[in-house]
C-alpha atoms as a PDB file:
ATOM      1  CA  UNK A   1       0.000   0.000   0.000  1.00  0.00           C
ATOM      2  CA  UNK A   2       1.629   3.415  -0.838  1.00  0.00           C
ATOM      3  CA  UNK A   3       2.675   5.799   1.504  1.00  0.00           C
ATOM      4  CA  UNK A   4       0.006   8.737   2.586  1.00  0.00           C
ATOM      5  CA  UNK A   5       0.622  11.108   1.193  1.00  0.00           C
ATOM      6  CA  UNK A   6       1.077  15.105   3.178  1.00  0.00           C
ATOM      7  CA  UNK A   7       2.478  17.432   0.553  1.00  0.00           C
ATOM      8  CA  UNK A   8       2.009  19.060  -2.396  1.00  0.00           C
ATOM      9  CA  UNK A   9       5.387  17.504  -3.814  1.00  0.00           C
ATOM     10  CA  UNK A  10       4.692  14.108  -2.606  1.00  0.00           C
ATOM     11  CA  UNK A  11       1.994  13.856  -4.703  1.00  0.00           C
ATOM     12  CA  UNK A  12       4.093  15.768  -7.621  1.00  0.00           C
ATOM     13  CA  UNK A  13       6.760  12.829  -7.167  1.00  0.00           C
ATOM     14  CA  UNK A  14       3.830  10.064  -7.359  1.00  0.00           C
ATOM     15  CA  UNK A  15       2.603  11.766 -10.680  1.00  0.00           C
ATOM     16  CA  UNK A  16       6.373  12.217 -11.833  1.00  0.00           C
ATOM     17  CA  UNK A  17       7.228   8.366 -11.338  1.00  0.00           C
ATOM     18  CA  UNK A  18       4.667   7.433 -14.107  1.00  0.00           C
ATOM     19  CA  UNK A  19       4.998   9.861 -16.490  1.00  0.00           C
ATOM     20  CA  UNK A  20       7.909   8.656 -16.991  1.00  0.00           C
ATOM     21  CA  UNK A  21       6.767   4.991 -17.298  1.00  0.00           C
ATOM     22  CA  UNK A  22       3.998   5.903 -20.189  1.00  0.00           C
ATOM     23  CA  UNK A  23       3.528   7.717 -23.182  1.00  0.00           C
ATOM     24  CA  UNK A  24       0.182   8.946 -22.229  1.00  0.00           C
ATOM     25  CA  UNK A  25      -1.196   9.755 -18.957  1.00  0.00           C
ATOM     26  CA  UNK A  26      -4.707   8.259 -18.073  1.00  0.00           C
ATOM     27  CA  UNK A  27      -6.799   9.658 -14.801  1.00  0.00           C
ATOM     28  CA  UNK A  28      -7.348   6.527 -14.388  1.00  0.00           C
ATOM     29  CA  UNK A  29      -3.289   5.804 -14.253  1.00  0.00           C
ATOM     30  CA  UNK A  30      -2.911   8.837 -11.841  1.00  0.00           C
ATOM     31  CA  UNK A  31      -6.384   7.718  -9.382  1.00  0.00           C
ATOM     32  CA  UNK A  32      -4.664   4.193  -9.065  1.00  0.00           C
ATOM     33  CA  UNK A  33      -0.843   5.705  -8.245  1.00  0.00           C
ATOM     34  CA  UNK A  34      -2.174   8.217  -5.766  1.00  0.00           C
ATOM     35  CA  UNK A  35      -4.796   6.320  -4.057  1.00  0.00           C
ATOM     36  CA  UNK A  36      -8.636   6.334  -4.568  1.00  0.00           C
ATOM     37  CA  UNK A  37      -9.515   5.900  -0.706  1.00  0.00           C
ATOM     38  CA  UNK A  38      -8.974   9.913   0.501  1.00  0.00           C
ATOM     39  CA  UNK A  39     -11.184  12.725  -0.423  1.00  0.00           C
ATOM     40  CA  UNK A  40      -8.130  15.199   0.001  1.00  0.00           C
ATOM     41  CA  UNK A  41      -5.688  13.497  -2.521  1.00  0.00           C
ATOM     42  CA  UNK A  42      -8.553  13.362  -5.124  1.00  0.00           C
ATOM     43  CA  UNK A  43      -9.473  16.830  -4.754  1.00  0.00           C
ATOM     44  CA  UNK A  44      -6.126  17.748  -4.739  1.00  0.00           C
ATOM     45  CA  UNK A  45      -4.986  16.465  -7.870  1.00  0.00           C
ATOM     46  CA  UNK A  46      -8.333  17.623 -10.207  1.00  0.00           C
ATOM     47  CA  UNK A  47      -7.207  21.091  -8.455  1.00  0.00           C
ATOM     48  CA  UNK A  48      -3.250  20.614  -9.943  1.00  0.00           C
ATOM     49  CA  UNK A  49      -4.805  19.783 -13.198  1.00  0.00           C
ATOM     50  CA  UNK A  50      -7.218  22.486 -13.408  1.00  0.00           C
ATOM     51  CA  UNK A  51      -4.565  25.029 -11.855  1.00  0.00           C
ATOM     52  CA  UNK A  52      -2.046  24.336 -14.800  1.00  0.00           C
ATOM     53  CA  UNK A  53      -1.759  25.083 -18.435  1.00  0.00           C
ATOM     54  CA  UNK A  54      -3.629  21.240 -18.456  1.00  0.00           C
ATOM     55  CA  UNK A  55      -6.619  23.298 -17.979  1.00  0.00           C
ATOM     56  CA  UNK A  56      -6.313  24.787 -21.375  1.00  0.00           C
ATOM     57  CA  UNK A  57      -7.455  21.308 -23.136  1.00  0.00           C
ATOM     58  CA  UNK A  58     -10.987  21.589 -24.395  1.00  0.00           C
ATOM     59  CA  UNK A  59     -13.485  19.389 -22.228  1.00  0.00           C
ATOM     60  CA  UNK A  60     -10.070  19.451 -19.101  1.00  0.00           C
ATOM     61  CA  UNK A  61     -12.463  21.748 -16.399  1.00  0.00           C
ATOM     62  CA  UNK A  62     -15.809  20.253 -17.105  1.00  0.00           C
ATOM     63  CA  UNK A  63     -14.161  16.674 -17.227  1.00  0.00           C
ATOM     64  CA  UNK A  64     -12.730  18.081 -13.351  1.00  0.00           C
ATOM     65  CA  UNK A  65     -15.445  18.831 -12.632  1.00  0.00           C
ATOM     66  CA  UNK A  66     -17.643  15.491 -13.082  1.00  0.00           C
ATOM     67  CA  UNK A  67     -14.633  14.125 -11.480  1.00  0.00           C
ATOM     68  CA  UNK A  68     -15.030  16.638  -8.161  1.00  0.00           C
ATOM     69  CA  UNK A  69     -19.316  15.831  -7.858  1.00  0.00           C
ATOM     70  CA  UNK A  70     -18.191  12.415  -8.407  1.00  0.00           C
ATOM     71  CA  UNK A  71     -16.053  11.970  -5.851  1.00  0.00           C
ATOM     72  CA  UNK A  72     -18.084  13.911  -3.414  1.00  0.00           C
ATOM     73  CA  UNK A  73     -21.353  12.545  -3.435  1.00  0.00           C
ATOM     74  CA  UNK A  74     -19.753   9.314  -2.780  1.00  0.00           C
ATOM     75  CA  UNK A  75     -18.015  10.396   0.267  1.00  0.00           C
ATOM     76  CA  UNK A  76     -21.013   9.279   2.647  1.00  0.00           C
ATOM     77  CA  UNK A  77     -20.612   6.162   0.993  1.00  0.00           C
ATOM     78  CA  UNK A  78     -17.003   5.092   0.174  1.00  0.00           C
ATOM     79  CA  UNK A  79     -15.324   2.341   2.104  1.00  0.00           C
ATOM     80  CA  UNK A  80     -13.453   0.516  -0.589  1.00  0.00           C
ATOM     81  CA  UNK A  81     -12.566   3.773  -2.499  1.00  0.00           C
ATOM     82  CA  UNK A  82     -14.327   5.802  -5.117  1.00  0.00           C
ATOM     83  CA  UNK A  83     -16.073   4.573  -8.044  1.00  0.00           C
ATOM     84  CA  UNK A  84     -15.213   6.828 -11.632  1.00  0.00           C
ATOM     85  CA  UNK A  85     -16.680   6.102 -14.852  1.00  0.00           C
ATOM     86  CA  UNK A  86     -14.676   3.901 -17.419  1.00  0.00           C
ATOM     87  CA  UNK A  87     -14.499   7.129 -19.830  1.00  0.00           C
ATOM     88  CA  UNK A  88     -13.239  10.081 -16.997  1.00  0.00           C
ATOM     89  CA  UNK A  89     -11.050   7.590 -16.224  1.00  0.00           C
ATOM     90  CA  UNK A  90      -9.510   7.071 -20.070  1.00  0.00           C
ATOM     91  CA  UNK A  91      -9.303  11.277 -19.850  1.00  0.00           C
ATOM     92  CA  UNK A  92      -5.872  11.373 -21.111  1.00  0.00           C
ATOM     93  CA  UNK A  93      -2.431  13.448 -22.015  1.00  0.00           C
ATOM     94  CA  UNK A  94       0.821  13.169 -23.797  1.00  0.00           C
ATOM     95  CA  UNK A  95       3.435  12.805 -21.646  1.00  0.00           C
ATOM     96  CA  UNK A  96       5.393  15.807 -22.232  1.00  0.00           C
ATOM     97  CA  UNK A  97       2.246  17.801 -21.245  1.00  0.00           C
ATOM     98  CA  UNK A  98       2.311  15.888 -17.991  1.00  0.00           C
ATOM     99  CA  UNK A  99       6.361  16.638 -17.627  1.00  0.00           C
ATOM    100  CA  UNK A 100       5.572  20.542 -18.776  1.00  0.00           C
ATOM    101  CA  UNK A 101       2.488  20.727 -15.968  1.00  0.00           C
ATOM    102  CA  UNK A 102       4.889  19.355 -13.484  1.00  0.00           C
ATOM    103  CA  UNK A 103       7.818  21.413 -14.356  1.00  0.00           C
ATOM    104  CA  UNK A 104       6.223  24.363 -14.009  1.00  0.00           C
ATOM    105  CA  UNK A 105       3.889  23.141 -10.785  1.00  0.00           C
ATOM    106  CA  UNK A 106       7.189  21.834  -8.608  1.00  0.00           C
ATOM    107  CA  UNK A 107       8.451  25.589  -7.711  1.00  0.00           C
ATOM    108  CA  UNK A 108       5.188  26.952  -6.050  1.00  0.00           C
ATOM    109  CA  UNK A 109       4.656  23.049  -4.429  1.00  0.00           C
ATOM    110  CA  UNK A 110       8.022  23.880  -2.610  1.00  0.00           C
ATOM    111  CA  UNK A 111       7.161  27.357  -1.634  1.00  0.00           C
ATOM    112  CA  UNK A 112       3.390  25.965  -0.417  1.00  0.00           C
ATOM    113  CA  UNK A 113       4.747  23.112   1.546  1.00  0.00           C
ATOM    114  CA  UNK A 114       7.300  24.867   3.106  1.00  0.00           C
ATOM    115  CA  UNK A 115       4.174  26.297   5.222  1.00  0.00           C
ATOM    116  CA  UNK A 116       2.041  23.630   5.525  1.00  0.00           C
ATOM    117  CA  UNK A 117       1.484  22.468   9.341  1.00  0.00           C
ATOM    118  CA  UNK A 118      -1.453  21.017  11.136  1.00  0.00           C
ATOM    119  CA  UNK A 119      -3.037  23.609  12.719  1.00  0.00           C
ATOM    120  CA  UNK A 120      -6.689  25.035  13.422  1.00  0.00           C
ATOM    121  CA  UNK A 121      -7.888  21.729  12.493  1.00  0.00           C
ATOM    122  CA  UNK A 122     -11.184  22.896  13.203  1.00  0.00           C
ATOM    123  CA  UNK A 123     -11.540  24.239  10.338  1.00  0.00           C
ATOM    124  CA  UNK A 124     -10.516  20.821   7.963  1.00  0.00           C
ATOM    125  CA  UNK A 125     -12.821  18.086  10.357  1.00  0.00           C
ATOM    126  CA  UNK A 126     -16.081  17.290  11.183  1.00  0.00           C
ATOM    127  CA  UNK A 127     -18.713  19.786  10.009  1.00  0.00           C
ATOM    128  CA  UNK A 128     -15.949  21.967   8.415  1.00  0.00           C
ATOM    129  CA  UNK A 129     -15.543  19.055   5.901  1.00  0.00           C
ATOM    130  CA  UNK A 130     -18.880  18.478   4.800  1.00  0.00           C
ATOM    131  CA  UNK A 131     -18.916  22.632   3.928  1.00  0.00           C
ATOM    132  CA  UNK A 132     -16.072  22.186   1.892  1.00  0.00           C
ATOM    133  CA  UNK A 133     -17.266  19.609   0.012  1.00  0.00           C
ATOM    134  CA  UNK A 134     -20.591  21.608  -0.565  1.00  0.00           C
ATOM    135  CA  UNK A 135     -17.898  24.543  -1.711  1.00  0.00           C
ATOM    136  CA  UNK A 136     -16.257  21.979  -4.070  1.00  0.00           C
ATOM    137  CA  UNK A 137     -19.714  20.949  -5.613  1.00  0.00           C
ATOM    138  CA  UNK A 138     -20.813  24.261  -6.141  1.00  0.00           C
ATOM    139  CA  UNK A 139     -17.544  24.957  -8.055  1.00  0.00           C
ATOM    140  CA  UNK A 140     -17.823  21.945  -9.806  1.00  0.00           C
ATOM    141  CA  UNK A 141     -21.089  22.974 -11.416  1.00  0.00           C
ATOM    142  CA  UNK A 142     -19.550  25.895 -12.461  1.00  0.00           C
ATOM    143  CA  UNK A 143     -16.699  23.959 -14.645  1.00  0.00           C
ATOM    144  CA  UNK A 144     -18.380  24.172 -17.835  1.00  0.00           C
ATOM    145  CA  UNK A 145     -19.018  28.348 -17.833  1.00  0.00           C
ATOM    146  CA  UNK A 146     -15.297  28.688 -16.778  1.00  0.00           C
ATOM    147  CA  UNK A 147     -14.421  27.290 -20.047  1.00  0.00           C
ATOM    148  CA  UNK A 148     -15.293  30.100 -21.731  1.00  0.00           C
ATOM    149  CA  UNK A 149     -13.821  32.482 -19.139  1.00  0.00           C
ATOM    150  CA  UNK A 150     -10.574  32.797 -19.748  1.00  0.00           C
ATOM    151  CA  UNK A 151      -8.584  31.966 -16.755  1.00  0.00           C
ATOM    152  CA  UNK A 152     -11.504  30.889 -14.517  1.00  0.00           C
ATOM    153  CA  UNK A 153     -10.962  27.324 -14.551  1.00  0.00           C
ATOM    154  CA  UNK A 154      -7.221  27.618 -13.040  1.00  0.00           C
ATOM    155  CA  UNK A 155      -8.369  30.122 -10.469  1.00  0.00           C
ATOM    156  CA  UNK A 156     -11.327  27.646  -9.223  1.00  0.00           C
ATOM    157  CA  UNK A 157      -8.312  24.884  -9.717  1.00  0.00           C
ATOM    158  CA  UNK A 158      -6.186  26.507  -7.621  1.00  0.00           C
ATOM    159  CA  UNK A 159      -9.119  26.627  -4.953  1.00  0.00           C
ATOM    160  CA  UNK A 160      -9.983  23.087  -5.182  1.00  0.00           C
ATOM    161  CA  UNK A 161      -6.153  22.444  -4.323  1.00  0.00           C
ATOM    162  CA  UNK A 162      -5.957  24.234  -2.157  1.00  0.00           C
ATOM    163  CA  UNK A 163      -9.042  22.958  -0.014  1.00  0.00           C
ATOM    164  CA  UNK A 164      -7.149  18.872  -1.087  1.00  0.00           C
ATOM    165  CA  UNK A 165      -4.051  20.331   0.529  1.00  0.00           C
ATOM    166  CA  UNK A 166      -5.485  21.689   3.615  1.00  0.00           C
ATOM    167  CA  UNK A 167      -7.404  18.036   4.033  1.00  0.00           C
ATOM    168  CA  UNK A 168      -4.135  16.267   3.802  1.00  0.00           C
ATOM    169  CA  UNK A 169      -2.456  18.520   5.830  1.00  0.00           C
ATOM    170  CA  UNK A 170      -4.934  18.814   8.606  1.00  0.00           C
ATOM    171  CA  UNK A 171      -3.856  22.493   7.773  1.00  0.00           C
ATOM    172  CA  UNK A 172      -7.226  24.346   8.548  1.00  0.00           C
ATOM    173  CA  UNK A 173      -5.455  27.942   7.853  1.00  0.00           C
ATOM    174  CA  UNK A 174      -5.125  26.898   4.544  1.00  0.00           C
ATOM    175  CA  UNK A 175      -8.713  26.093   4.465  1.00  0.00           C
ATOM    176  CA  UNK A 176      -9.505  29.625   5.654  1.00  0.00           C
ATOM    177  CA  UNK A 177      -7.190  30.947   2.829  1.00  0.00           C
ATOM    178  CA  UNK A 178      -9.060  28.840   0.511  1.00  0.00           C
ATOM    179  CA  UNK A 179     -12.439  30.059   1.528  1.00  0.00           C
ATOM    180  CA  UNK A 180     -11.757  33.792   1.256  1.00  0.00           C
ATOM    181  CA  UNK A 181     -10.391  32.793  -2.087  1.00  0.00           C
ATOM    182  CA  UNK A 182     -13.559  30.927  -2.992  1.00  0.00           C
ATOM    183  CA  UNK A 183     -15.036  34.567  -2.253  1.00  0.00           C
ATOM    184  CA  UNK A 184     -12.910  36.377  -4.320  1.00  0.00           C
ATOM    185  CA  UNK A 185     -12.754  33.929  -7.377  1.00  0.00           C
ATOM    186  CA  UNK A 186     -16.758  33.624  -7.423  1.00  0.00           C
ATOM    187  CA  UNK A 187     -16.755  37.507  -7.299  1.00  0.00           C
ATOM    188  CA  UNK A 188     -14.548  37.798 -10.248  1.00  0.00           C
ATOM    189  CA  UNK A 189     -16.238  35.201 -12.110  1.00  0.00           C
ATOM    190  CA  UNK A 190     -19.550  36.906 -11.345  1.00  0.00           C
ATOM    191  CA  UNK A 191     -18.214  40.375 -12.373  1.00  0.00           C
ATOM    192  CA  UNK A 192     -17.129  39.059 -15.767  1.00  0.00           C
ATOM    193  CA  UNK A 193     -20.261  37.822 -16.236  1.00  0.00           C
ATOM    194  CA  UNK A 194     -22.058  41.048 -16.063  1.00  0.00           C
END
């Protein structure tokens, strides 16, 4: 069984490992490397993809987001781990988009984990949770009009990550960062709207 993981660049490394092992990279690939038991590593990763030039691929952010509702409606439910459809799961990309993504990901995964602590845990347990994953959801939804925003699919990205790194972390001051960021993202999105 592999390792839990805590980090930001833990779960860069798992990624890393198999893109070098393939010549395309499969969800389904990445789910099975990382683990498909934890909410937090899930939630995590669909934020990394939507937070880097991966979200630029047609059909990337509303894929993410089927991939977010997915995983959290079944959180009352999972035991054995989550259950994905065949196709999200077949989602793919060409290696060096992978290596580019996680090139240009691995600088700001230092910087973030360099702060990362358990702390106001509060904020990432219990009740706490279930709001986030409501705050997810409603993002989620939201996937397929941030395609045509420019830029509003790696903002929400960055907040999904975000709220997956402050689950793993048991960092709940990251989870109040990523909450007044929800704010601020759903204002922006709303003012370009308009």
């Amino acid at each position: 069984m592999a390792k839990e993981l805590r980090n930001l660049e833990q779960l860069l490394d798992r990624i890393s490992e198999i893109v070098n092992e393939q010549d395309r990279i499969s969800l389904g690939i990445i789910v099975e490397t990382i683990g498909s038991r934890s909410f937090g590593p899930l939630l995590l990763l669909a934020g990394i993809i939507l937070a880097s030039p991966l979200s630029g691929i047609p059909g990337m952010p509303t894929a993410m987001g089927i991939f977010v509702i997915l995983i959290i409606s079944q959180l009352p439910l999972h035991k054995n781990g989550f259950w994905l459809p065949h196709w999200l799961l077949k989602r793919s990309v060409k290696k060096k988009k992978a290596d580019q993504a996680i090139h240009w990901l691995r600088p700001s995964a230092r910087f973030i984990d360099r702060w990362l602590r358990p702390r106001l845990t509060i904020f990432v347990k219990g009740v706490s949770t279930h709001l986030i994953a409501l705050i997810c959801i409603i993002i989620s939804v939201f996937m397929p009009v941030m395609e045509l925003l420019p830029f509003s699919a790696s903002g929400a990205g960055a907040v999904l990550a975000l709220y997956g790194l402050a689950l793993i972390a048991n960092d709940g001051f990251l989870a109040l960062i990523a909450f007044v960021l929800t704010g601020i993202v759903s204002l922006l999105i709303i003012y370009s709207l308009l």
